[in-house]
N, C-alpha and C. Protein backbone atom coordinates (compact mmCIF):
# COMPACT_ATOMS: atom_id res chain seq x y z
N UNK A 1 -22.94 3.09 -5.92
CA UNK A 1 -21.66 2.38 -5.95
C UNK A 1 -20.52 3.33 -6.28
N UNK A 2 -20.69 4.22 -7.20
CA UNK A 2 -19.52 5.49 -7.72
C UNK A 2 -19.38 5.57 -6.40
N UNK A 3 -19.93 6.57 -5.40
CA UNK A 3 -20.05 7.23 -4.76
C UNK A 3 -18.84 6.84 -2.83
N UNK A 4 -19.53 5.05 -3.29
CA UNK A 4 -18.87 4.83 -2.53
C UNK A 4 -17.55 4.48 -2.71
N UNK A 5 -17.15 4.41 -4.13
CA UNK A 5 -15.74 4.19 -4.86
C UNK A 5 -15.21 5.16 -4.96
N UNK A 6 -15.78 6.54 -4.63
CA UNK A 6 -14.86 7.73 -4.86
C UNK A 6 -13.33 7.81 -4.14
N UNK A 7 -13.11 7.17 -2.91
CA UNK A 7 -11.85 7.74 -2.65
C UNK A 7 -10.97 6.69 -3.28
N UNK A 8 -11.24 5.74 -4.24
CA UNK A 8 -10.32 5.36 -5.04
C UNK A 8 -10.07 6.32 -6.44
N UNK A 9 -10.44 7.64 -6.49
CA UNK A 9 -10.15 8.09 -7.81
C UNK A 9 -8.84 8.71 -7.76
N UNK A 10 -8.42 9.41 -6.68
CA UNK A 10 -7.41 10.04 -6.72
C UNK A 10 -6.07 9.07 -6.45
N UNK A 11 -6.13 7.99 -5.49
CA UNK A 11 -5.07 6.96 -5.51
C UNK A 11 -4.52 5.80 -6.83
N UNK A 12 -5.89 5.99 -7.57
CA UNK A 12 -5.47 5.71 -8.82
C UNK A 12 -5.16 6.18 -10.04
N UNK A 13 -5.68 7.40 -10.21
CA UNK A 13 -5.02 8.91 -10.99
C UNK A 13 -3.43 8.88 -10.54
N UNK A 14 -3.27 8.89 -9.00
CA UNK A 14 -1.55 9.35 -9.16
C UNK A 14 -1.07 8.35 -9.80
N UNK A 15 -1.67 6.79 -9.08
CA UNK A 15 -0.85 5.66 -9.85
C UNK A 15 -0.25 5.66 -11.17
N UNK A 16 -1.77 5.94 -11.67
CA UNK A 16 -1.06 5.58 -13.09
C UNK A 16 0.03 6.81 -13.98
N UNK A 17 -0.57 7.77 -13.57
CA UNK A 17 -0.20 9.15 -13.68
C UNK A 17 2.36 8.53 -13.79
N UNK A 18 2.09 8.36 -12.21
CA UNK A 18 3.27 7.88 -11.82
C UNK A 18 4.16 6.66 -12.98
N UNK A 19 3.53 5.80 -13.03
CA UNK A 19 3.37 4.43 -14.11
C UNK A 19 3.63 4.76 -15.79
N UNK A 20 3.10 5.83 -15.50
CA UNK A 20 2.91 6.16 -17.15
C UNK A 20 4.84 6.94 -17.47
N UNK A 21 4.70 7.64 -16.64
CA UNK A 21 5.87 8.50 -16.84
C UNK A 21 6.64 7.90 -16.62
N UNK A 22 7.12 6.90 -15.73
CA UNK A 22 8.26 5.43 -15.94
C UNK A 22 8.12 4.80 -17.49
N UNK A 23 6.85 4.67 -18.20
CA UNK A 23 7.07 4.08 -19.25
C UNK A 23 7.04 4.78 -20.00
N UNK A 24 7.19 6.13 -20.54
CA UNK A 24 7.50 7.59 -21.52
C UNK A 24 8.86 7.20 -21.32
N UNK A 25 9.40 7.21 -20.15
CA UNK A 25 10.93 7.16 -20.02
C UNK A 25 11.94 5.81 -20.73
N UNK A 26 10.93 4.81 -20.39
CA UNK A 26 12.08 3.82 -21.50
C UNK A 26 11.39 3.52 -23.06
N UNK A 27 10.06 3.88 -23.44
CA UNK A 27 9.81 4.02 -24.31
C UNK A 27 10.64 4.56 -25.62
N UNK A 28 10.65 6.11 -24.97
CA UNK A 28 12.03 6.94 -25.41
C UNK A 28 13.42 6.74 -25.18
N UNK A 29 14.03 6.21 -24.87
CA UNK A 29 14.83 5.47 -23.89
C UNK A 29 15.48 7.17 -23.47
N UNK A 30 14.95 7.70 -22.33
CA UNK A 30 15.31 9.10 -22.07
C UNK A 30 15.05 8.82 -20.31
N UNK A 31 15.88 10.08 -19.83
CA UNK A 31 15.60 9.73 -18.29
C UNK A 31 15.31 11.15 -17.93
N UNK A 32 14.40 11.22 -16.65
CA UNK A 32 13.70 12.27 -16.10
C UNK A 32 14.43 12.96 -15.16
N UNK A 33 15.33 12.16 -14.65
CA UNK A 33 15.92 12.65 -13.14
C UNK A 33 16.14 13.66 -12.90
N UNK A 34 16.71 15.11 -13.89
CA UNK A 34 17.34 16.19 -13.81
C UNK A 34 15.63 16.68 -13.48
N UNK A 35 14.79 16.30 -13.51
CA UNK A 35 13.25 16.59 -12.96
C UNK A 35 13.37 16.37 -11.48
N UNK A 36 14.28 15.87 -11.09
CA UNK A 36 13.81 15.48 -9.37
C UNK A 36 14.31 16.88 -8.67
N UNK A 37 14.27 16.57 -7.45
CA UNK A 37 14.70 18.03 -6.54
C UNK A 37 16.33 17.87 -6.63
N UNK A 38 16.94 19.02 -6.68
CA UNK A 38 18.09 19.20 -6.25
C UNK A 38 18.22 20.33 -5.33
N UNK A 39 18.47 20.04 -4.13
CA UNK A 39 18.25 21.11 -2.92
C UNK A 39 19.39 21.97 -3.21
N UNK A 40 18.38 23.55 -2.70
CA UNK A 40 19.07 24.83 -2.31
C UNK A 40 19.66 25.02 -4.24
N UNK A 41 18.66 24.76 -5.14
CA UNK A 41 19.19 25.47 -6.17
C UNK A 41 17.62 25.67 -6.81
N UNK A 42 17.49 26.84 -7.99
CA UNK A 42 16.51 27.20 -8.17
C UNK A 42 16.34 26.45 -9.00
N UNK A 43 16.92 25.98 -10.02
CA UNK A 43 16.38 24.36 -10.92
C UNK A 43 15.58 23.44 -10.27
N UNK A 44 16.28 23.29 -9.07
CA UNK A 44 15.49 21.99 -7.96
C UNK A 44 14.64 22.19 -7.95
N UNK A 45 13.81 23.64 -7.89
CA UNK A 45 12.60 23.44 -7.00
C UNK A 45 11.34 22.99 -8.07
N UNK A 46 11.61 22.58 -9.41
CA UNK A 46 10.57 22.12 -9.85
C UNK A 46 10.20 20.97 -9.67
N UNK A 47 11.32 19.93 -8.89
CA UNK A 47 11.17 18.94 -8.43
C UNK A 47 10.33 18.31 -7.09
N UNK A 48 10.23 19.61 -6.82
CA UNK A 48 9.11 19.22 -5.80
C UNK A 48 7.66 18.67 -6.26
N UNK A 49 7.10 19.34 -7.33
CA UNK A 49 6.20 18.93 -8.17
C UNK A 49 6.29 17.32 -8.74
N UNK A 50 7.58 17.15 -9.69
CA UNK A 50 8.01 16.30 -10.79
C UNK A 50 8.78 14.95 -9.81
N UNK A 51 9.32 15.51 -8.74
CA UNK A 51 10.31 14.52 -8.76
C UNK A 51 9.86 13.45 -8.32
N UNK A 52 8.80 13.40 -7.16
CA UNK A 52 7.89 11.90 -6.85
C UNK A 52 7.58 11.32 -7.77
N UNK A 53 7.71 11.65 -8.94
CA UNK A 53 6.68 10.78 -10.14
C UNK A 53 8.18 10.18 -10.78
N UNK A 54 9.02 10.63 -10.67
CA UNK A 54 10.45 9.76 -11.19
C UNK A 54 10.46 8.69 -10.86
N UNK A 55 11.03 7.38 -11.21
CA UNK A 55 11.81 6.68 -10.50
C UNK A 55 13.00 5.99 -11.50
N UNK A 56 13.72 5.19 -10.89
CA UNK A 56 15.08 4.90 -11.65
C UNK A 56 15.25 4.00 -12.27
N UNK A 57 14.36 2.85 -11.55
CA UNK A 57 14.34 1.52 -12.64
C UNK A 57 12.54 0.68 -11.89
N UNK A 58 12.84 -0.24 -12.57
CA UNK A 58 11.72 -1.22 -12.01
C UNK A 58 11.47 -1.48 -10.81
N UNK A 59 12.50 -1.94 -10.06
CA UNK A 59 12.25 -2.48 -8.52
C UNK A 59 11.83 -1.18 -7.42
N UNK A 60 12.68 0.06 -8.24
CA UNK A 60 12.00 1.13 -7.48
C UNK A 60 10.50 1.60 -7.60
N UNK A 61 10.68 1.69 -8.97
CA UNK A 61 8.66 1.65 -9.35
C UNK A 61 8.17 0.89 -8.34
N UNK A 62 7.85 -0.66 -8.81
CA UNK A 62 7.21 -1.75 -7.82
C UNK A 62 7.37 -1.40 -6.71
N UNK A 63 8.27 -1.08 -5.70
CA UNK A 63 8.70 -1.47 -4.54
C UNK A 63 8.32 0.45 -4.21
N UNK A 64 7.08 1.32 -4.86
CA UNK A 64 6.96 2.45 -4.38
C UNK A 64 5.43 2.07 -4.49
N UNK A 65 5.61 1.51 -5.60
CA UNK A 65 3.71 1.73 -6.22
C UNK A 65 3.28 0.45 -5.07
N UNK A 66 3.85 -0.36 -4.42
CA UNK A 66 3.55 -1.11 -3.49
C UNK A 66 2.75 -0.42 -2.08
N UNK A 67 2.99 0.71 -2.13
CA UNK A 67 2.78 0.90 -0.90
C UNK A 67 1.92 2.19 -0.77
N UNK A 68 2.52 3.09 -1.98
CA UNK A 68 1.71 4.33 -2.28
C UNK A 68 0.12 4.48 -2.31
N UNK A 69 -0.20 3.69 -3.01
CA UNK A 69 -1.46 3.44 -3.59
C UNK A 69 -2.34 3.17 -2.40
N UNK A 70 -2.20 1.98 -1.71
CA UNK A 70 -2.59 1.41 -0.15
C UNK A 70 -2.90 2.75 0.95
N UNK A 71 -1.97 3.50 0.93
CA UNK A 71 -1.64 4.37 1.64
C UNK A 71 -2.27 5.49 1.69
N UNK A 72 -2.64 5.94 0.53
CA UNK A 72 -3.21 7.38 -0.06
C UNK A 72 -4.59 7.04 0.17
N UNK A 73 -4.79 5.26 -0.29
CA UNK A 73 -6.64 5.17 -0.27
C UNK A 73 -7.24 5.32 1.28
N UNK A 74 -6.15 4.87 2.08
CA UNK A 74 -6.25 5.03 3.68
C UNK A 74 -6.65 6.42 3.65
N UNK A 75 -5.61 7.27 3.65
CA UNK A 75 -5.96 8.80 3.57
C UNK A 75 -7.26 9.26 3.26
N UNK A 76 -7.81 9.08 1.64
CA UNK A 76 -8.99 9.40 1.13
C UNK A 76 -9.69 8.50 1.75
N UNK A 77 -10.42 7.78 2.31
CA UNK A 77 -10.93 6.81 3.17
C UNK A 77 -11.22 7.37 3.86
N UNK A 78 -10.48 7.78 5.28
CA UNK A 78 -10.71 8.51 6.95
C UNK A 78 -10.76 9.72 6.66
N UNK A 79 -10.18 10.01 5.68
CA UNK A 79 -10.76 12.35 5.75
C UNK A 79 -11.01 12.82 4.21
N UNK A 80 -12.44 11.91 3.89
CA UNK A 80 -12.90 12.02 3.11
C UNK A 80 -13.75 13.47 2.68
N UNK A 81 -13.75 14.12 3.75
CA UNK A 81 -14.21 15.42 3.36
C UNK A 81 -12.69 16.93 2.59
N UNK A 82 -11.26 16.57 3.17
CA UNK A 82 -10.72 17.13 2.75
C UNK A 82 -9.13 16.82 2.43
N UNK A 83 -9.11 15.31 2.09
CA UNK A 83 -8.15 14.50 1.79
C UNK A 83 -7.45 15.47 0.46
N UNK A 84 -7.88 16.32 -0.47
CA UNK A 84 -7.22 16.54 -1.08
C UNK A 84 -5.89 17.75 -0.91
N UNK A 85 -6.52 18.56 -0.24
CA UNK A 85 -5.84 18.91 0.99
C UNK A 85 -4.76 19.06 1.42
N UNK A 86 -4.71 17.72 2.39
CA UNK A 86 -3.95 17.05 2.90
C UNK A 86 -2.98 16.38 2.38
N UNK A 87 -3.37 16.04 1.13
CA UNK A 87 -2.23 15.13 0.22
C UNK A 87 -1.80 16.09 -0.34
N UNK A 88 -2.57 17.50 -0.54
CA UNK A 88 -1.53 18.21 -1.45
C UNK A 88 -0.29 18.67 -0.33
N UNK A 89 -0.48 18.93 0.63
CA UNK A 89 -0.07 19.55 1.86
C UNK A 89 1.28 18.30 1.82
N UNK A 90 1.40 17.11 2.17
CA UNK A 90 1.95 16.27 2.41
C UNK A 90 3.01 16.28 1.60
N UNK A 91 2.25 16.27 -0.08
CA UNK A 91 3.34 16.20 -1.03
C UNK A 91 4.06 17.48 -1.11
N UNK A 92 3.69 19.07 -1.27
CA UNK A 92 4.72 19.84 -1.28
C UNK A 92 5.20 20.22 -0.13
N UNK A 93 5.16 20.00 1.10
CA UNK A 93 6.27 20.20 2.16
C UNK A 93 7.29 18.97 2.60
N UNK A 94 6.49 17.99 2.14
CA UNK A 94 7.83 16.57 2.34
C UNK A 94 9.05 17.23 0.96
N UNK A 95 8.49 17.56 -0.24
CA UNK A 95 9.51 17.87 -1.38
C UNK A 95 10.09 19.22 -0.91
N UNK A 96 9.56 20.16 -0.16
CA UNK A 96 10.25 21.64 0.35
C UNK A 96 11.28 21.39 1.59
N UNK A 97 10.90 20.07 2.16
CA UNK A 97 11.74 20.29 3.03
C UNK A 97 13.30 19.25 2.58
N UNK A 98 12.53 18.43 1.30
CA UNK A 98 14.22 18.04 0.83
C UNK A 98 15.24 18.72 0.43
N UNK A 99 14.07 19.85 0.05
CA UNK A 99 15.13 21.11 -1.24
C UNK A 99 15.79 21.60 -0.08
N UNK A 100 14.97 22.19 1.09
CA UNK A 100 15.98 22.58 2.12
C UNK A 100 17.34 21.82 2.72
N UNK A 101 16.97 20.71 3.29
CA UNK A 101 17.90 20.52 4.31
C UNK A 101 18.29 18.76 3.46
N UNK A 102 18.50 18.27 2.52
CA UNK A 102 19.03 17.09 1.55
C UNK A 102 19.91 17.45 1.40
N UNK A 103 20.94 16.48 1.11
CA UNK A 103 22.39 16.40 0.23
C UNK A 103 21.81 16.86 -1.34
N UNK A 104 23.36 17.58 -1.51
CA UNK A 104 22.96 18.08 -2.80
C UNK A 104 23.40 17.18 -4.53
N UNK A 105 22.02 16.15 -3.96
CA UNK A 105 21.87 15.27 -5.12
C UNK A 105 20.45 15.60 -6.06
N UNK A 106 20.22 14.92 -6.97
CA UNK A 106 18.89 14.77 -7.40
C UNK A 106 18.46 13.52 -6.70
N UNK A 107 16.86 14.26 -6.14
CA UNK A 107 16.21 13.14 -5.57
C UNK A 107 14.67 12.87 -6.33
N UNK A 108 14.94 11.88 -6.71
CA UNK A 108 13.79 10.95 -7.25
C UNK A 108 12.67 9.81 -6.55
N UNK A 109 11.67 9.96 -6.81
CA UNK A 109 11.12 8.79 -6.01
C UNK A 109 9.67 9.19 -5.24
N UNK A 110 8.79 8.32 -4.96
CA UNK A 110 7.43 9.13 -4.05
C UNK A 110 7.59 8.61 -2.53
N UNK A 111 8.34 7.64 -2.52
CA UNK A 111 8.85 7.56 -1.11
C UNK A 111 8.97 8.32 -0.19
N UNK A 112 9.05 9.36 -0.54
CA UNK A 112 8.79 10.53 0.34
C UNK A 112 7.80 11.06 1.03
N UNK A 113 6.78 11.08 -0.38
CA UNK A 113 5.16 11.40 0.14
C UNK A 113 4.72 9.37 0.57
N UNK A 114 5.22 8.78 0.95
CA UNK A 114 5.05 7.72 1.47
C UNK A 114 5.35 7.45 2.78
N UNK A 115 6.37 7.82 3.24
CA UNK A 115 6.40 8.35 4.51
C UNK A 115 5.61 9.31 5.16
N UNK A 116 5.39 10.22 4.41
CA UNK A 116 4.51 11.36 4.86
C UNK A 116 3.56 10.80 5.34
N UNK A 117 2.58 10.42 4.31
CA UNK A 117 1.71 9.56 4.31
C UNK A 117 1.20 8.44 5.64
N UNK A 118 2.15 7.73 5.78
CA UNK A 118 2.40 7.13 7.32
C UNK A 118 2.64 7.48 8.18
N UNK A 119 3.52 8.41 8.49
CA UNK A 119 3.68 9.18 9.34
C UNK A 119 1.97 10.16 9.76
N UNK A 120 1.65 10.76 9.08
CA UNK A 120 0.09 11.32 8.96
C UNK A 120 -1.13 10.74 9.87
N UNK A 121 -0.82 9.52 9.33
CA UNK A 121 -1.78 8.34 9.30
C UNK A 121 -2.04 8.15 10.83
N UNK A 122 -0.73 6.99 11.04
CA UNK A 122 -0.41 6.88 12.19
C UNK A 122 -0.80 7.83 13.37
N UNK A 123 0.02 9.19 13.29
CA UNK A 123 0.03 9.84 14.53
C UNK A 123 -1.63 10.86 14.30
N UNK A 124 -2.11 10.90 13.47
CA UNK A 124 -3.31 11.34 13.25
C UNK A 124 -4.37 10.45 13.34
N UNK A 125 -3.91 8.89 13.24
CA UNK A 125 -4.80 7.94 14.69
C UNK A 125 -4.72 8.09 15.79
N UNK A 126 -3.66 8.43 16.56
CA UNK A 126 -3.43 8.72 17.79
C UNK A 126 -4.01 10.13 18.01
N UNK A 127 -3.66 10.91 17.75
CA UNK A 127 -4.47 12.28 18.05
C UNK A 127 -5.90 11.98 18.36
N UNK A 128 -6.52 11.38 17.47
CA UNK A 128 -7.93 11.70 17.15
C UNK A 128 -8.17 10.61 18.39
N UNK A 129 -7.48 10.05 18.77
CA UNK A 129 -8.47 9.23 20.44
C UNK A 129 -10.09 8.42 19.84
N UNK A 130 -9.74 8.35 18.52
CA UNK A 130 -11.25 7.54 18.44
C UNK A 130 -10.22 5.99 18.37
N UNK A 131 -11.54 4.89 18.39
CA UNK A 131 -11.07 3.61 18.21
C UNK A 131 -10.78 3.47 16.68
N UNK A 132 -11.78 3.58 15.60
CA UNK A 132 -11.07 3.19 14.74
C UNK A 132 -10.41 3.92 13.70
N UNK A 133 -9.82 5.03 14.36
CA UNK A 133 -8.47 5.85 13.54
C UNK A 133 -7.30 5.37 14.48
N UNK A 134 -7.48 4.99 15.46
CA UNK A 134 -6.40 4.10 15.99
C UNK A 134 -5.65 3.22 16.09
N UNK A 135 -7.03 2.43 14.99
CA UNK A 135 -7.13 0.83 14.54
C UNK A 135 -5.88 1.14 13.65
N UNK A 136 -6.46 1.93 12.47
CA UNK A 136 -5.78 2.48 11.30
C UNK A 136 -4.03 2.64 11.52
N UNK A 137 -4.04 3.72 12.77
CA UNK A 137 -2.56 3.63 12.82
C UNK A 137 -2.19 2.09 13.46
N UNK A 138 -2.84 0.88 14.39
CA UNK A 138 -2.27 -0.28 14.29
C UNK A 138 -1.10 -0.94 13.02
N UNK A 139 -2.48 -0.74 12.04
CA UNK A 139 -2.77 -1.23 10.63
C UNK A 139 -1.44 -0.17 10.11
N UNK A 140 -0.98 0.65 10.45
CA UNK A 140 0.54 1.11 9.56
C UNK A 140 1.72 0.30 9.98
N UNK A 141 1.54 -0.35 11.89
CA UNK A 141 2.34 -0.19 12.33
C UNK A 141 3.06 -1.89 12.01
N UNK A 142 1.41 -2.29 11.40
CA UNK A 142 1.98 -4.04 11.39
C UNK A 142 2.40 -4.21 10.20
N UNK A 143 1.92 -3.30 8.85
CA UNK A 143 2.25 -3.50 8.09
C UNK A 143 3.82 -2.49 7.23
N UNK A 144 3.83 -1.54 8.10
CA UNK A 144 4.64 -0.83 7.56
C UNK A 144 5.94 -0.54 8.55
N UNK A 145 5.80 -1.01 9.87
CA UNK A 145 6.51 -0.89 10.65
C UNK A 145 8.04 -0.73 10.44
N UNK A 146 8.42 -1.74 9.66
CA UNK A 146 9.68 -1.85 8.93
C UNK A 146 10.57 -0.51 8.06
N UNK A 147 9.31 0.52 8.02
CA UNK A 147 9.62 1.50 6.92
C UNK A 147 10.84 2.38 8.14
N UNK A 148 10.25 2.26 9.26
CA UNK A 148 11.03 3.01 10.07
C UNK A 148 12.99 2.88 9.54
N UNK A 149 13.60 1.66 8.90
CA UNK A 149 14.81 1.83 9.18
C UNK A 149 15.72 2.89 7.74
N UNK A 150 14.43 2.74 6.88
CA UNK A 150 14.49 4.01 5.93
C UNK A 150 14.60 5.35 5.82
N UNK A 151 14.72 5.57 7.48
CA UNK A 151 14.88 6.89 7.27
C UNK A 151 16.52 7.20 8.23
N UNK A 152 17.39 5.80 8.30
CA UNK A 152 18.72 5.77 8.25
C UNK A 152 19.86 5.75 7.17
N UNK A 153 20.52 6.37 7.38
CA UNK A 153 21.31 6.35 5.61
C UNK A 153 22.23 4.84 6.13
N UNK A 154 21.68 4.46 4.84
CA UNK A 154 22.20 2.92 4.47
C UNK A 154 22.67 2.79 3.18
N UNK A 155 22.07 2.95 2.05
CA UNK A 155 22.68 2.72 0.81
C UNK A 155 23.02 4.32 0.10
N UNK A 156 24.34 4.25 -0.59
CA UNK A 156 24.45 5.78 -0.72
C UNK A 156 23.59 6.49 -2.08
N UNK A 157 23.02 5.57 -2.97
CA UNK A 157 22.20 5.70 -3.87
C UNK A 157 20.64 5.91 -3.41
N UNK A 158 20.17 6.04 -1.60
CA UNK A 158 19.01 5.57 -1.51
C UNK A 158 18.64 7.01 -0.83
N UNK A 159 17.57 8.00 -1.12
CA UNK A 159 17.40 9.38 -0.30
C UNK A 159 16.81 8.93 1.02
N UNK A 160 17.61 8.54 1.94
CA UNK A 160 17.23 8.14 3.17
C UNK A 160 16.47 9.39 4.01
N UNK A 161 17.31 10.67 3.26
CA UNK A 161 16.33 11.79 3.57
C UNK A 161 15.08 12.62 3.28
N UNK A 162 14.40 11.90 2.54
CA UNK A 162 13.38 12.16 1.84
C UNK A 162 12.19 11.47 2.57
N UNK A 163 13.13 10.32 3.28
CA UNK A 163 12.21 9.00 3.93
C UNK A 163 11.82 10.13 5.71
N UNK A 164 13.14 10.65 6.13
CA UNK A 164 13.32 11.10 7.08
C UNK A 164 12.05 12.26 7.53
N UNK A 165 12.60 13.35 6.32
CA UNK A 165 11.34 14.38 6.04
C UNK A 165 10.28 13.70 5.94
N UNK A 166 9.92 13.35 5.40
CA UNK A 166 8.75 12.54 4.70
C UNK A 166 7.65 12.29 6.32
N UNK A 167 8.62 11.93 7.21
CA UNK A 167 7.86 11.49 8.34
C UNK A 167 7.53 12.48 9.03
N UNK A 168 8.52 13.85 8.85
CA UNK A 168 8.78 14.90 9.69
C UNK A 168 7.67 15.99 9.36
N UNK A 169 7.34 15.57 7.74
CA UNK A 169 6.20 16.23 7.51
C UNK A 169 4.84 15.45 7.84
N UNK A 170 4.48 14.61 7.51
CA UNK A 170 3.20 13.86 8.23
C UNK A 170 3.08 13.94 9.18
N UNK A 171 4.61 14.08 10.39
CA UNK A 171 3.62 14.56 12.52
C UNK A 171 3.17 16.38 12.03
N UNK A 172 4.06 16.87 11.48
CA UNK A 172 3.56 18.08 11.09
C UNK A 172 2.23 18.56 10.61
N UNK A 173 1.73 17.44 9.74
CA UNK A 173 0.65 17.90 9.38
C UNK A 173 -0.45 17.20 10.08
N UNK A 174 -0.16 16.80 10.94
CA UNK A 174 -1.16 16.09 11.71
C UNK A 174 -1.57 17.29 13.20
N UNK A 175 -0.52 17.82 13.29
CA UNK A 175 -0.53 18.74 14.24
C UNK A 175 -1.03 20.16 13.47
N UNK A 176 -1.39 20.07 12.15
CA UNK A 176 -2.02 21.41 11.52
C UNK A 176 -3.19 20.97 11.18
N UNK A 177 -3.65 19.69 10.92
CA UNK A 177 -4.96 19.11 10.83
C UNK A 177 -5.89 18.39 11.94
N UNK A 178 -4.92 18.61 12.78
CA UNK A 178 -5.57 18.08 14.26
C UNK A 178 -6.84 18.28 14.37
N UNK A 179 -7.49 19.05 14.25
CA UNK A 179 -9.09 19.74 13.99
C UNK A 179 -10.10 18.88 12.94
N UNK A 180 -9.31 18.30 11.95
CA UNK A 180 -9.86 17.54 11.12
C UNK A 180 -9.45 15.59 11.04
N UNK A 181 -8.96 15.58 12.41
CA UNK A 181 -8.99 14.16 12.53
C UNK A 181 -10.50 13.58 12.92
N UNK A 182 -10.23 12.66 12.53
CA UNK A 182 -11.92 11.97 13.00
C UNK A 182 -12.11 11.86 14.71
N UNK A 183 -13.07 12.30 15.26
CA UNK A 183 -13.12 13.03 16.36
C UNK A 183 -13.79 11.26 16.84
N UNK A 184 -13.38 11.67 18.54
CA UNK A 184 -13.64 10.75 19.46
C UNK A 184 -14.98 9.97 19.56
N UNK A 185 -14.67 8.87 19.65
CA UNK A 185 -16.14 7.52 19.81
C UNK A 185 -17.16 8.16 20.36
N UNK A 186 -18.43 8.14 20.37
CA UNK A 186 -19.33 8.61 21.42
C UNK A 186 -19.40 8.29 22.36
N UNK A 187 -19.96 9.23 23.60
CA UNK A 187 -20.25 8.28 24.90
C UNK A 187 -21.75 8.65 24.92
N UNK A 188 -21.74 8.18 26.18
CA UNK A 188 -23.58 8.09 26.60
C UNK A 188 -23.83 9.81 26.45
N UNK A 189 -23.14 10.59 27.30
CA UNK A 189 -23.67 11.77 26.74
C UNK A 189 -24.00 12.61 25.67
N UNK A 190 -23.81 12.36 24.82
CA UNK A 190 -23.54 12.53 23.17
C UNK A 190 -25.14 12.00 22.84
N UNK A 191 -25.89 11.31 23.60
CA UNK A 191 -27.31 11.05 22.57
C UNK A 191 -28.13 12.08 23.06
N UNK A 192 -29.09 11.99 22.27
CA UNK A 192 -30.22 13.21 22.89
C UNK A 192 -31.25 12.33 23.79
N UNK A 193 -31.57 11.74 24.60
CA UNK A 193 -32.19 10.90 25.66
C UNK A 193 -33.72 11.73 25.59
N UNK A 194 -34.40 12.68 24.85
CA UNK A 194 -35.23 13.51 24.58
C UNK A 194 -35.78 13.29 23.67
N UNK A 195 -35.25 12.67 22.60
CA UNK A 195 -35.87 11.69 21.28
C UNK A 195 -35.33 10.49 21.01
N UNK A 196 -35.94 9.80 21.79
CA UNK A 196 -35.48 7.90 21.72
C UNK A 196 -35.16 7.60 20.55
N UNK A 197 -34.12 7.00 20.54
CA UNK A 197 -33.66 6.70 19.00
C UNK A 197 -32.25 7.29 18.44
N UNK A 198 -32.43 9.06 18.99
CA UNK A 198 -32.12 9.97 18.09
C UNK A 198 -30.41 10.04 18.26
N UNK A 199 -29.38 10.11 17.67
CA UNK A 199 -28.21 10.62 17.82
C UNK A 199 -27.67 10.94 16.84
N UNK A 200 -27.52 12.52 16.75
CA UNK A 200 -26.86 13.10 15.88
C UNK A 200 -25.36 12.68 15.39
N UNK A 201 -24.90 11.90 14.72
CA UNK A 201 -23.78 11.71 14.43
C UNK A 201 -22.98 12.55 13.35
N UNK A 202 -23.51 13.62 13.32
CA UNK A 202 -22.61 14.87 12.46
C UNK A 202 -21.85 15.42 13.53
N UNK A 203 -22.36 15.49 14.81
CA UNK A 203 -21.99 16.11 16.02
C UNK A 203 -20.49 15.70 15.89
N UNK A 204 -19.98 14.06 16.23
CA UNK A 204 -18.81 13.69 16.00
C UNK A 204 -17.95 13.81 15.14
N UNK A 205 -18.00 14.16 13.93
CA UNK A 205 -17.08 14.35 13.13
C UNK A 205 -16.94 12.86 12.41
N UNK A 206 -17.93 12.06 12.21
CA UNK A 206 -17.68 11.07 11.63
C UNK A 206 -17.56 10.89 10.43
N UNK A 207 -16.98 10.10 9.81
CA UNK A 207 -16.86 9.59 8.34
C UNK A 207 -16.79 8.51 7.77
């Protein structure tokens, strides 16, 4: 049972990880933000690390940890051999590419690696041409579909560019992990017709 619960360890490590440091913050009644990225300065860049784990009040918490969590277990789920990886990959180039090319605010929030995340997902169902990593990107598109208007600047308090990157890094890394998407359905040729029964399913890349 562990075993098969493993790719919930790391989606719930960040959680709370994330959770906890929102409540250090009003505990103390102290705020983290000067922790988030502030692009193109050398202070910022510790925020690439720190700044996903910020957030500003409650509705931003909820309305991150809503989706994060879901998202990441997807991840550890379908590329269970090197999901960690990948998420590390996700999280410091979605935060490198805010420091680069963001307004020069502090940006707070995991929304970023949430996009990534979907973005990943999605087009790394499509790559992989199997049915059910395809399913998977369905499954972003019904449920997350909406995320798309987040990466328009709408509210001037909201890093619409973090949402933007965020996506820009997940086709990115889907196109550097392409090799490690879950590889195509079998066909008839794929069995060994030489030992009745027999089909190697390591051959595919399954998981």
């Amino acid at each position: 049972m562990k075993k098969h619960l493993s790719f919930l360890i790391l989606p719930v490590v960040m959680t709370v990880i994330i959770f906890l440091v929102f409540i250090v913050e009003r505990l103390f009644m102290t705020s983290f933000v000067d922790a988030g990225i502030l692009p193109r300065t050398v202070s910022g860049l510790k925020g690439i690390l720190f700044g996903p784990l910020v957030h500003g009040d409650w509705s931003h918490l909820i309305s991150n940890l809503s989706a994060f969590p879901v998202l990441l277990a997807m991840l550890t789920l379908v590329y269970r051999r090197n999901y960690v990886i990948i998420f590390a990959t996700l999280y410091v180039m979605t935060g490198f590419l805010v420091w680069i090319f963001a307004r020069p605010a502090y940006h707070i929030g995991v929304s970023g690696v949430i996009y990534a995340l979907a973005s990943f997902l999605f087009f790394g169902g499509i790559m992989s041409k199997r049915i059910g990593a395809i399913a998977i990107s369905l499954i972003i598109i019904f449920l997350y579909g909406g995320m798309v208007w987040g990466i328009l600047p709408s509210q001037p308090h909201v890093s619409w560019e973090s949402h933007a990157l965020g996506a820009v890094a997940g086709f990115v890394c889907g196109l550097i992990f392409v090799k490690d998407h879950p590889k195509r359905e079998p066909k008839d040729e794929d069995y060994d017709y030489k030992i009745p029964g027999f089909y190697d399913r390591t051959s595919t890349g399954e998981v």
